[in-house]
Every structure is written in structure tokens, then in C-alpha cells.
C-alpha atoms as a PDB file:
ATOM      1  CA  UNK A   1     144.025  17.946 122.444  1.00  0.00           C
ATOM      2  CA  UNK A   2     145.176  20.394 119.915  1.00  0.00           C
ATOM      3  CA  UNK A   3     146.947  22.493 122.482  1.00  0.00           C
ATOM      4  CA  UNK A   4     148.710  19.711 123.623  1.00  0.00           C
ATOM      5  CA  UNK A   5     149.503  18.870 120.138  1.00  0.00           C
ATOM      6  CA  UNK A   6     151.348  21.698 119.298  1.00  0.00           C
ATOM      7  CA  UNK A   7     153.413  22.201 122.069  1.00  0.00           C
ATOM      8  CA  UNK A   8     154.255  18.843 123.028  1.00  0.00           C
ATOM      9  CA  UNK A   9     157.416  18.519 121.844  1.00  0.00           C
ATOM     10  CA  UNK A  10     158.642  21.803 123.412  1.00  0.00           C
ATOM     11  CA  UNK A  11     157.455  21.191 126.985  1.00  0.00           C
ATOM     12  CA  UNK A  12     156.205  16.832 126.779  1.00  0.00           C
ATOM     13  CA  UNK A  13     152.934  15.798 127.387  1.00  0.00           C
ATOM     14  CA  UNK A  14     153.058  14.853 131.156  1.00  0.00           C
ATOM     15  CA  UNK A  15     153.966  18.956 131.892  1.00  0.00           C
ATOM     16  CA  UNK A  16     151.315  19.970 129.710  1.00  0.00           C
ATOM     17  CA  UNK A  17     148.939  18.544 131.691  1.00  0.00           C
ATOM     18  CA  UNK A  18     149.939  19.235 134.651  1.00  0.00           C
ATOM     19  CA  UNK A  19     149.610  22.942 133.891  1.00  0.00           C
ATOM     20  CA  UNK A  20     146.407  22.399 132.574  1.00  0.00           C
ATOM     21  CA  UNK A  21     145.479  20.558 135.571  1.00  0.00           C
ATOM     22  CA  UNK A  22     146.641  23.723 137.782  1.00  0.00           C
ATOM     23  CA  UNK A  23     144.357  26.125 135.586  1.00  0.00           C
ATOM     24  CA  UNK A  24     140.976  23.785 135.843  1.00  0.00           C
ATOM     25  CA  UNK A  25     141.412  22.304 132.803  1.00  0.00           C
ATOM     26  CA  UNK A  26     141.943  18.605 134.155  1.00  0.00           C
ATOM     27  CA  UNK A  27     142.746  15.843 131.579  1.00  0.00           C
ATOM     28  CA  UNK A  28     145.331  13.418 132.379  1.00  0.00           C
ATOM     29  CA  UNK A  29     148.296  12.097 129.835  1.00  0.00           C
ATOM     30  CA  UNK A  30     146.894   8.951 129.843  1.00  0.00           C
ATOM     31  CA  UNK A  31     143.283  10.335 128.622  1.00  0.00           C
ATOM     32  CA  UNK A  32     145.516  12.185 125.709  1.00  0.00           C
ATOM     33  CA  UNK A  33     147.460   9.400 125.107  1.00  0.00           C
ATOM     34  CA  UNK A  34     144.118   6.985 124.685  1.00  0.00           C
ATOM     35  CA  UNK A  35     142.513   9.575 122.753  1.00  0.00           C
ATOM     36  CA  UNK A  36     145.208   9.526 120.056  1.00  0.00           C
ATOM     37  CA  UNK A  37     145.253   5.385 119.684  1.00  0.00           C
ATOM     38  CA  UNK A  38     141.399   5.775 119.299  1.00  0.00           C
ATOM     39  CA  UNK A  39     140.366   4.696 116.104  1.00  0.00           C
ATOM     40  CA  UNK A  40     138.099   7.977 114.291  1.00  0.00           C
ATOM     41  CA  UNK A  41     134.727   8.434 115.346  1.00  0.00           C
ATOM     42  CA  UNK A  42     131.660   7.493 112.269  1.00  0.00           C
ATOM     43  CA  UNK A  43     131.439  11.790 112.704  1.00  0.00           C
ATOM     44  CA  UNK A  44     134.835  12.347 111.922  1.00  0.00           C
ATOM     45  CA  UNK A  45     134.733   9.370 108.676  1.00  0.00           C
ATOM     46  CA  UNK A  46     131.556  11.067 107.604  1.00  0.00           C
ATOM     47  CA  UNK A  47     133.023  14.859 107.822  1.00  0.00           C
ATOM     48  CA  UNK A  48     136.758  13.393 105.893  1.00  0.00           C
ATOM     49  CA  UNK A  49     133.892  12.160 103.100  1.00  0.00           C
ATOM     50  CA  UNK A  50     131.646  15.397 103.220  1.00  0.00           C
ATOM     51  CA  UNK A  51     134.093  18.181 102.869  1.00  0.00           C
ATOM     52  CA  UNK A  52     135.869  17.539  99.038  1.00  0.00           C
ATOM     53  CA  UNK A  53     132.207  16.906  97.833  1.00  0.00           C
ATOM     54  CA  UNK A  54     130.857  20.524  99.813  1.00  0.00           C
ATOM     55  CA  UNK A  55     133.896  22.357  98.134  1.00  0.00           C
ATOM     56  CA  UNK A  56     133.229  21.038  94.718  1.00  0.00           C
ATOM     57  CA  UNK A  57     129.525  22.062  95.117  1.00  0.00           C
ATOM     58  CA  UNK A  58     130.892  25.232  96.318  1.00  0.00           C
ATOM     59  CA  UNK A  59     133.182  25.685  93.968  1.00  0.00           C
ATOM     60  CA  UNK A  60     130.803  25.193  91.048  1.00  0.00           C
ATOM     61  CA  UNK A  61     128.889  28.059  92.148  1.00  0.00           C
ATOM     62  CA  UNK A  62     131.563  30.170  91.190  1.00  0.00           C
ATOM     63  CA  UNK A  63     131.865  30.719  95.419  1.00  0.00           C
ATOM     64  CA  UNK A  64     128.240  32.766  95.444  1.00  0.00           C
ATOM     65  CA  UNK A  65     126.224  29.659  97.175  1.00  0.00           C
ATOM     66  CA  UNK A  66     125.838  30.016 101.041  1.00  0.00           C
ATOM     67  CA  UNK A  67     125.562  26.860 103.235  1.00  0.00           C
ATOM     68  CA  UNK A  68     121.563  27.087 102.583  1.00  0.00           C
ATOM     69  CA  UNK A  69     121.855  26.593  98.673  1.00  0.00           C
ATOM     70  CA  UNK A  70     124.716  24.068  98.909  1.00  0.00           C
ATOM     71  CA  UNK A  71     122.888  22.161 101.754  1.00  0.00           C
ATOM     72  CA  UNK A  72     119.574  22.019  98.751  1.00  0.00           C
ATOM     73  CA  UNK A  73     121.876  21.275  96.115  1.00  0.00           C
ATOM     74  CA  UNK A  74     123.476  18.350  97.611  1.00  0.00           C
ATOM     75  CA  UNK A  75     120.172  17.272  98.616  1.00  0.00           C
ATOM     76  CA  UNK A  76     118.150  17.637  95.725  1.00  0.00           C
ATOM     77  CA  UNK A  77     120.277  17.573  92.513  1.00  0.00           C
ATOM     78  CA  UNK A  78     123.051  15.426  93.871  1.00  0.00           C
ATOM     79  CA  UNK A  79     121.214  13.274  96.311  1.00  0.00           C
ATOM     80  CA  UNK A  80     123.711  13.417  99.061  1.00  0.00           C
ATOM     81  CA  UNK A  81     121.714  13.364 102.475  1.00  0.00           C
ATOM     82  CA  UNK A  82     123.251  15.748 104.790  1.00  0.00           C
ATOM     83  CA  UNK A  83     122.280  17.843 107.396  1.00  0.00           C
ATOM     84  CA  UNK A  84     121.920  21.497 106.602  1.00  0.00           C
ATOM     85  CA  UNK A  85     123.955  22.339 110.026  1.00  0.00           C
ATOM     86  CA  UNK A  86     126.577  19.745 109.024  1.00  0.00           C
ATOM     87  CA  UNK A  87     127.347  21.398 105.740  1.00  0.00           C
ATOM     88  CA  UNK A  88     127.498  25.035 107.875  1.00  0.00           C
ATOM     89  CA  UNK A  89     129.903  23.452 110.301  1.00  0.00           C
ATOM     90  CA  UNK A  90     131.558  21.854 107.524  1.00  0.00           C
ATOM     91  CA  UNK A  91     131.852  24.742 105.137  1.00  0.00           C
ATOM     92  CA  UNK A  92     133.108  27.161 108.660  1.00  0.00           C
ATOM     93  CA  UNK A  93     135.596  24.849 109.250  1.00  0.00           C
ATOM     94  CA  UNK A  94     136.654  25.063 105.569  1.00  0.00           C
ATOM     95  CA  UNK A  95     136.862  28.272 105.288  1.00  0.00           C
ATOM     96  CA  UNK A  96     134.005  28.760 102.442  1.00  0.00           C
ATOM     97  CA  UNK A  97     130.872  31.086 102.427  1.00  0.00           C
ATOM     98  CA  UNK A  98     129.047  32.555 100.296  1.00  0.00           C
ATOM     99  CA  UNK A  99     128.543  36.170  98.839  1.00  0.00           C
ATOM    100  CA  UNK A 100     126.746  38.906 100.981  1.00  0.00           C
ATOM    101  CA  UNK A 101     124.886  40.964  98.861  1.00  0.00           C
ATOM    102  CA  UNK A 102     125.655  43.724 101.610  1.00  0.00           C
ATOM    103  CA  UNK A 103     124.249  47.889 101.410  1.00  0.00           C
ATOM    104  CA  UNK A 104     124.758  49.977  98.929  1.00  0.00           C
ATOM    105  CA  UNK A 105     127.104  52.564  99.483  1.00  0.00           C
ATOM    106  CA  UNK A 106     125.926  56.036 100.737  1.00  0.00           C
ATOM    107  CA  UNK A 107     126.426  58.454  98.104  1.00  0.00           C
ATOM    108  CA  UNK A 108     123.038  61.077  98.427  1.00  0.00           C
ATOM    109  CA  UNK A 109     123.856  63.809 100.887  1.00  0.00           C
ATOM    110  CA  UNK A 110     123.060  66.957 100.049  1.00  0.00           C
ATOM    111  CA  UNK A 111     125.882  69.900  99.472  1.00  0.00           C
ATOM    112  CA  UNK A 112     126.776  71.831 102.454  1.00  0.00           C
ATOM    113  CA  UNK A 113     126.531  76.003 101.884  1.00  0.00           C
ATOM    114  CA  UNK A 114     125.189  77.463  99.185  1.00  0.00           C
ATOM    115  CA  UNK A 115     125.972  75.523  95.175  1.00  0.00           C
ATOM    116  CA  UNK A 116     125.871  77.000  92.101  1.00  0.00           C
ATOM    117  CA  UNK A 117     122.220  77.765  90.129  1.00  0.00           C
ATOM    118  CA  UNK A 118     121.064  75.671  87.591  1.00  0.00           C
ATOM    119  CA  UNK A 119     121.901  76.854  83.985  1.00  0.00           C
ATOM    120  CA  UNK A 120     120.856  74.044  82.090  1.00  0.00           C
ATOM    121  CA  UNK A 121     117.013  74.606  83.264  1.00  0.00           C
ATOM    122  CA  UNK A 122     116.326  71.068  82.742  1.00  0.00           C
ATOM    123  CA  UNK A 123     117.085  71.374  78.897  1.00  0.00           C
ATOM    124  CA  UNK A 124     119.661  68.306  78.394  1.00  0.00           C
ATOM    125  CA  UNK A 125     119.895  69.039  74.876  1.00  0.00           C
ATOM    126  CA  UNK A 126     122.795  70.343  72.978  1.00  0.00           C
ATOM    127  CA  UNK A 127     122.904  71.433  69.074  1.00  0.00           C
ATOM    128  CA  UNK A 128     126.743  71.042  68.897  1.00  0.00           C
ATOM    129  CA  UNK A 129     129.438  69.579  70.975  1.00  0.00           C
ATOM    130  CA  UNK A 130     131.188  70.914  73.876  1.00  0.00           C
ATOM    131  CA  UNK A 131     128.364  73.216  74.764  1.00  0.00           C
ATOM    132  CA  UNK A 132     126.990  70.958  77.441  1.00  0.00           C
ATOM    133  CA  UNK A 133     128.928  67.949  79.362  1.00  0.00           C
ATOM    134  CA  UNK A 134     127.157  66.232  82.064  1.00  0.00           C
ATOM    135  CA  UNK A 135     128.697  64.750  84.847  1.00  0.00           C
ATOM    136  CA  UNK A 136     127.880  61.773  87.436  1.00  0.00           C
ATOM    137  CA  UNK A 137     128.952  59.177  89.790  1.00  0.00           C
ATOM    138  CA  UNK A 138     128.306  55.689  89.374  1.00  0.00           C
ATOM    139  CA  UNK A 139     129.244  52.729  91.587  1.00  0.00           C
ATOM    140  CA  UNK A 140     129.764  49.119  90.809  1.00  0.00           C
ATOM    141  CA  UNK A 141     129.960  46.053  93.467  1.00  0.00           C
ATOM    142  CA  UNK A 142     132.876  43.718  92.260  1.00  0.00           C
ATOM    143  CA  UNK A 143     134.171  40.640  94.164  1.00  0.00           C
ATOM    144  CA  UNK A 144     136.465  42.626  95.390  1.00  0.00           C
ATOM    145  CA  UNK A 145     134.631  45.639  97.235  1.00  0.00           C
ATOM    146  CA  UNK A 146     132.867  48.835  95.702  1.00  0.00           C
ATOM    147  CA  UNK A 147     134.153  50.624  92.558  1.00  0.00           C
ATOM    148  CA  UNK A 148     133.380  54.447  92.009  1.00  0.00           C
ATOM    149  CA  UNK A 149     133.174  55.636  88.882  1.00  0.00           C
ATOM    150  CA  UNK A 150     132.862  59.813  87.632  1.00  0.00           C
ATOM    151  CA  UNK A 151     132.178  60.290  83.728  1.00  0.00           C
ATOM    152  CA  UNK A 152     131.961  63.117  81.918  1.00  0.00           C
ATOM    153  CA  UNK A 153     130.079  63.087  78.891  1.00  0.00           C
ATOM    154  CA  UNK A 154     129.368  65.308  76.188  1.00  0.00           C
ATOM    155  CA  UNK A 155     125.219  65.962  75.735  1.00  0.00           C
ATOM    156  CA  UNK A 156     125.624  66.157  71.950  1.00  0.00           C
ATOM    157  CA  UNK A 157     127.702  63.458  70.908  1.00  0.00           C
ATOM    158  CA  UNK A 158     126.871  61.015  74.084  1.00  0.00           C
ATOM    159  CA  UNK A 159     130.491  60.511  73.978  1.00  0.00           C
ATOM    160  CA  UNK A 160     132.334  59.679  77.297  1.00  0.00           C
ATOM    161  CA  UNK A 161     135.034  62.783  77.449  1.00  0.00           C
ATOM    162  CA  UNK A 162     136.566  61.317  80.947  1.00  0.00           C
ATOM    163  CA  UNK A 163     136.058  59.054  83.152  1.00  0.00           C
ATOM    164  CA  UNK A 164     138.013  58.447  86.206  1.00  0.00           C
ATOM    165  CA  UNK A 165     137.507  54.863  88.896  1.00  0.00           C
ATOM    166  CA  UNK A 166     138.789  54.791  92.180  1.00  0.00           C
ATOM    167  CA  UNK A 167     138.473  51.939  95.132  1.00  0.00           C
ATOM    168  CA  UNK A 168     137.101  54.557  97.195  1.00  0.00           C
ATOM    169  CA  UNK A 169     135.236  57.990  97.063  1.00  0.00           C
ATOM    170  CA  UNK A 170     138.448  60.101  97.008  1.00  0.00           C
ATOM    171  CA  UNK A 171     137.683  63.994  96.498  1.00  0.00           C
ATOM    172  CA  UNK A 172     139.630  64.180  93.810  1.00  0.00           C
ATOM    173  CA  UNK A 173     137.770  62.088  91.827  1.00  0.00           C
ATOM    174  CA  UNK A 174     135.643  64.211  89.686  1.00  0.00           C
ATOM    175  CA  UNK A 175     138.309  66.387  89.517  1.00  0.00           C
ATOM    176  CA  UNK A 176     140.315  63.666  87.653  1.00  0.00           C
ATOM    177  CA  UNK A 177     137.716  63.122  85.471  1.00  0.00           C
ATOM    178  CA  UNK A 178     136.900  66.516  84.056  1.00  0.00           C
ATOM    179  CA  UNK A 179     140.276  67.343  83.895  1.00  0.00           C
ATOM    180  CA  UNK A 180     141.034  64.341  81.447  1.00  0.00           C
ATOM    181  CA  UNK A 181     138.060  65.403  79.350  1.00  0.00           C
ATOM    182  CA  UNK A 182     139.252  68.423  79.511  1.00  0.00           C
ATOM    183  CA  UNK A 183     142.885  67.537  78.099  1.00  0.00           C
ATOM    184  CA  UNK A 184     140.993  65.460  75.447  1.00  0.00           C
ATOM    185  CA  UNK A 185     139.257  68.095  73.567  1.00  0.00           C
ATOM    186  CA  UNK A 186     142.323  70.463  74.010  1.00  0.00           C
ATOM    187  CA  UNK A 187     144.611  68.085  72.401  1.00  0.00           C
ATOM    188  CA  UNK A 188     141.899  67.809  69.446  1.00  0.00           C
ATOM    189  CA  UNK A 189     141.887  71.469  69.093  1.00  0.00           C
ATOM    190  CA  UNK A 190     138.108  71.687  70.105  1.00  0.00           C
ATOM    191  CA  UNK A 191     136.863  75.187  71.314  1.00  0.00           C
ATOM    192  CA  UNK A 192     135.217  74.818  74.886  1.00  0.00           C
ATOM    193  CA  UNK A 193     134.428  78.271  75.458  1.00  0.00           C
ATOM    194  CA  UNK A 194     131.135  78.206  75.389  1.00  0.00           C
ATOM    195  CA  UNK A 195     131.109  75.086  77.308  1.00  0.00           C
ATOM    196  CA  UNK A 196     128.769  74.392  80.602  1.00  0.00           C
ATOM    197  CA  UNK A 197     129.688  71.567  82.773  1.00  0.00           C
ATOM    198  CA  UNK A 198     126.557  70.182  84.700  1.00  0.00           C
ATOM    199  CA  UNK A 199     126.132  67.960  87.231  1.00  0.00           C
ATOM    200  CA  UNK A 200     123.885  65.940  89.975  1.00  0.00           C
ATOM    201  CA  UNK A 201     124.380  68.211  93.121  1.00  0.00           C
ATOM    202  CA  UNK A 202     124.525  65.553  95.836  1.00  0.00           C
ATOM    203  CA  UNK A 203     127.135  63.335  94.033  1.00  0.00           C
ATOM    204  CA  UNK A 204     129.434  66.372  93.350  1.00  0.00           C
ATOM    205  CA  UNK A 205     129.376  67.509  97.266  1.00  0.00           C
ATOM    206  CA  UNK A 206     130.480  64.118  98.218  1.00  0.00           C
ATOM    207  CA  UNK A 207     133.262  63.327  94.986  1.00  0.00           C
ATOM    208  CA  UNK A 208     134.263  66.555  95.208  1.00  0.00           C
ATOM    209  CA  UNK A 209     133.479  69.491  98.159  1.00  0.00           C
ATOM    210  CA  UNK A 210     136.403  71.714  96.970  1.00  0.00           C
ATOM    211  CA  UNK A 211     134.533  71.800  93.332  1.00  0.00           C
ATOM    212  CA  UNK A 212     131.350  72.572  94.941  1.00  0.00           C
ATOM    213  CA  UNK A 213     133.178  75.417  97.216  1.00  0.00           C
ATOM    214  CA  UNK A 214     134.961  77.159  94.491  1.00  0.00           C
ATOM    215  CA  UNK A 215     131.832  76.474  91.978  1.00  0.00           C
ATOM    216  CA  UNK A 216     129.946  78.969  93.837  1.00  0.00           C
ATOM    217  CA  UNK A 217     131.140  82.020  91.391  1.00  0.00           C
ATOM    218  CA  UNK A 218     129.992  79.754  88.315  1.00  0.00           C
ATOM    219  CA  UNK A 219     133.480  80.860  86.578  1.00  0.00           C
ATOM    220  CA  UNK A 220     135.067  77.497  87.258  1.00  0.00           C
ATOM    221  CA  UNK A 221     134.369  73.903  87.437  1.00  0.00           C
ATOM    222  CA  UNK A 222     137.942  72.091  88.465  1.00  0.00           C
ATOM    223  CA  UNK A 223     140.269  74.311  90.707  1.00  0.00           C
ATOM    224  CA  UNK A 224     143.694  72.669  88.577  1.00  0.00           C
ATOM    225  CA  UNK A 225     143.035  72.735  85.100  1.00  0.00           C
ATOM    226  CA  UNK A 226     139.248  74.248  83.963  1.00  0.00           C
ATOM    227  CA  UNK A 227     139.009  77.717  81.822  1.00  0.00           C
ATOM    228  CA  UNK A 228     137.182  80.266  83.435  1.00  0.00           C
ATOM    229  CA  UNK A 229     135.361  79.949  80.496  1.00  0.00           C
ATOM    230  CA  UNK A 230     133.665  76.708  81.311  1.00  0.00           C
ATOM    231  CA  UNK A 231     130.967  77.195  83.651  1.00  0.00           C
ATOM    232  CA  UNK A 232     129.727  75.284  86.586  1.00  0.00           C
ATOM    233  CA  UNK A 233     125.990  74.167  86.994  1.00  0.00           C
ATOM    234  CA  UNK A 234     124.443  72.100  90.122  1.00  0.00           C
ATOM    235  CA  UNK A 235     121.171  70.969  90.334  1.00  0.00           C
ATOM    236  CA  UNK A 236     119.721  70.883  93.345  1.00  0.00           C
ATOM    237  CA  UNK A 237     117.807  67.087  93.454  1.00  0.00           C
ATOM    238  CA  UNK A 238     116.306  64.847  96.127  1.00  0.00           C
ATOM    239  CA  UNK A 239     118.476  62.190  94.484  1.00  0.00           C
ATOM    240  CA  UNK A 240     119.790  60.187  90.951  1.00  0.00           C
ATOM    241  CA  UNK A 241     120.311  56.645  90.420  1.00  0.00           C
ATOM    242  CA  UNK A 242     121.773  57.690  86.576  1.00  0.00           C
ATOM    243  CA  UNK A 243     121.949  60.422  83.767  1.00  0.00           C
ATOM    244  CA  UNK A 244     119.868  63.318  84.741  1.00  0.00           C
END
């Protein structure tokens, strides 16, 4: 019936049909013609009354409900009696669904080749700024997708030196970020000689291989803009969820 419905004025009804006849498909223009004087099934009246209430129910969840929770919450707060396979038919025909938690993205995989040692030895501590900045990768889910996130912070003051977020894991995303904290404490006439960038060894292979590669002399820690004075430290860890 749809078919026929949008292509009925180009080619008619009775040509339609016959076509459809040809291919197996065999409903005559009088069966099409019946169908569309037919007054709407109690189905179809039910469904025209069901949908605006599903998509304000919906829509009240801020578009997070499923057709499981808006199937109880008509039920049960609302007392609209509906099947729970009506409101999924309903809600697929709509268009609506709800929010998929989904995985997390894959962000622990260890460095390839050798990385740099550790020079921090586990001692997070600083007496004095820009003697130790740690580094990391975070991720947030959003409505939109995943957003990555590399900070740069410095151990002393705990205060965020640069930060850098991308749509997705880009190599140059570290980079970005220690080269903006970098440009911050040059433009405040801070010293970072003595400075020692650290960071967690599996997120730094994956934000940032050519950093890892060119980390291996421990003279350098971003390929663009870094003093040879600032050196590189990796630890190697089974993972991190945060600071380390």
C-alpha cells in the first residue's frame, strides 16, 4: 500500500499492480482501492492515541528511558495500560530509544620498544613548582560520543598547566597539551630547567607514540616545542584509571 502510494501518480494504480502482479506480489486495484475507503482499524486509533503520550514520557526522561522504563512508567505512575511490545513498536516507529551505556573506550596498551626509566621513583612530591608536572589522559562519555582529555599539571601547585580535548585519540594530543603548558610558564617568566615531565606509560604510547619514540634519550618530552632541559619520565604500569 505504501508503494503504491507513492508512485501512483507517476505510473496510476491499475499499472502498479499489474507489475506487482508480474513479480508475485498479487493485490488487485480494487483490494487498494477498498483498503483506502476502509475506515481505521481499533490498532491504528489506539497507536494515533499512544504515540504523543510515549514521546512525552520519553521526552521527560531527558531521552535516557528505553522502551522497558517507559513501558513501567506509563504503567505504574501514569496508569496507561499498554503493552510493553506496543510501546517498542511504537517508540521504533517513532524514531525514539533510549541511551546505550555502551564500552569504554580502549586506552591501556602497553608502549611498543623500549620507554624511558622512571625518574620520579614513585615520589609525587615536589617542594617548588615546575620541578615535577604529571601528565594523563582522561575520557568523558557525552551525548554526543567520547571526549579525550590530556592535562598537564604541576605536582606542587596542583595547578592544571595544559590541557588539550579532542573527539578522538589523535597523536598529537599530548603533544598539544604540554606544549600549551609549556607556553604558559614561558610567558610568566618561570624557569623550567629543572623541570621533569612524568607520565602513565600506557596512555602516552597510545596519545602520543612519536613522544614515547623520541623520549627514549630522556632529553626531550614534545618533539615541537620542549627544552632539552625538561626531561621525560614513563612509568611502566599494568594500568591507571586517574593521577598516579
Amino acid at each position: 500500500m505504501a508503494f503504491i502510494d507513492a508512485h501512483r501518480r507517476r505510473f496510476g494504480v491499475e499499472p502498479i499492480c499489474a507489475v506487482l502482479t508480474e513479480h508475485g506480489v498479487g493485490i488487485a486495484s480494487s483490494t487498494y482501492y477498498a483498503a483506502k475507503k476502509r475506515a481505521p482499524s481499533a490498532r491504528a486509533l489506539r497507536d494515533a492515541q499512544l504515540r504523543p503520550v510515549i514521546a512525552r514520557a520519553h521526552k521527560a526522561s531527558y531521552g535516557a528511558c528505553g522502551a522497558a522504563k517507559v513501558w513501567n512508567h506509563l504503567n505504574r505512575v501514569e496508569g496507561v495500560g499498554v503493552a510493553r511490545c506496543t510501546v517498542e513498536r511504537l517508540m521504533a516507529q517513532i524514531g525514539l530509544a533510549g541511551t546505550r551505556r555502551g564500552k569504554k573506550p580502549c586506552t591501556a596498551t602497553p608502549a611498543a620498544g623500549d620507554v624511558p626509566e622512571d625518574l620520579v621513583n614513585r615520589d609525587f612530591g615536589a617542594d617548588a613548582p615546575n620541578r615535577l608536572w604529571l601528565a594523563d589522559l582522561a575520557w568523558v562519555r557525552t551525548r554526543s560520543g567520547w571526549v579525550y582529555m590530556a592535562f598537564v599539571i604541576d605536582a606542587c601547585s596542583r595547578r592544571v598547566l595544559g590541557w588539550q580535548a579532542s573527539r578522538s585519540l589523535r597523536t598529537d594530543l599530548a603533544l598539544d597539551a604540554l606544549d600549551m603548558a609549556i607556553a604558559a610558564r614561558r610567558r610568566c617568566g618561570h624557569s623550567i630547567d629543572k623541570a621533569v615531565h612524568h607520565s602513565d606509560g600506557l596512555n602516552l604510547a597510545n596519545m602520543c607514540p612519536s613522544a614515547t619514540a623520541s623520549a627514549s634519550t630522556t632529553t626531550t618530552s614534545s618533539p615541537r616545542s620542549a627544552p632539552k632541559a625538561i626531561h621525560m619520565t614513563v612509568m611502566r604500569m599494568v594500568g591507571s584509571s586517574g593521577w598516579v
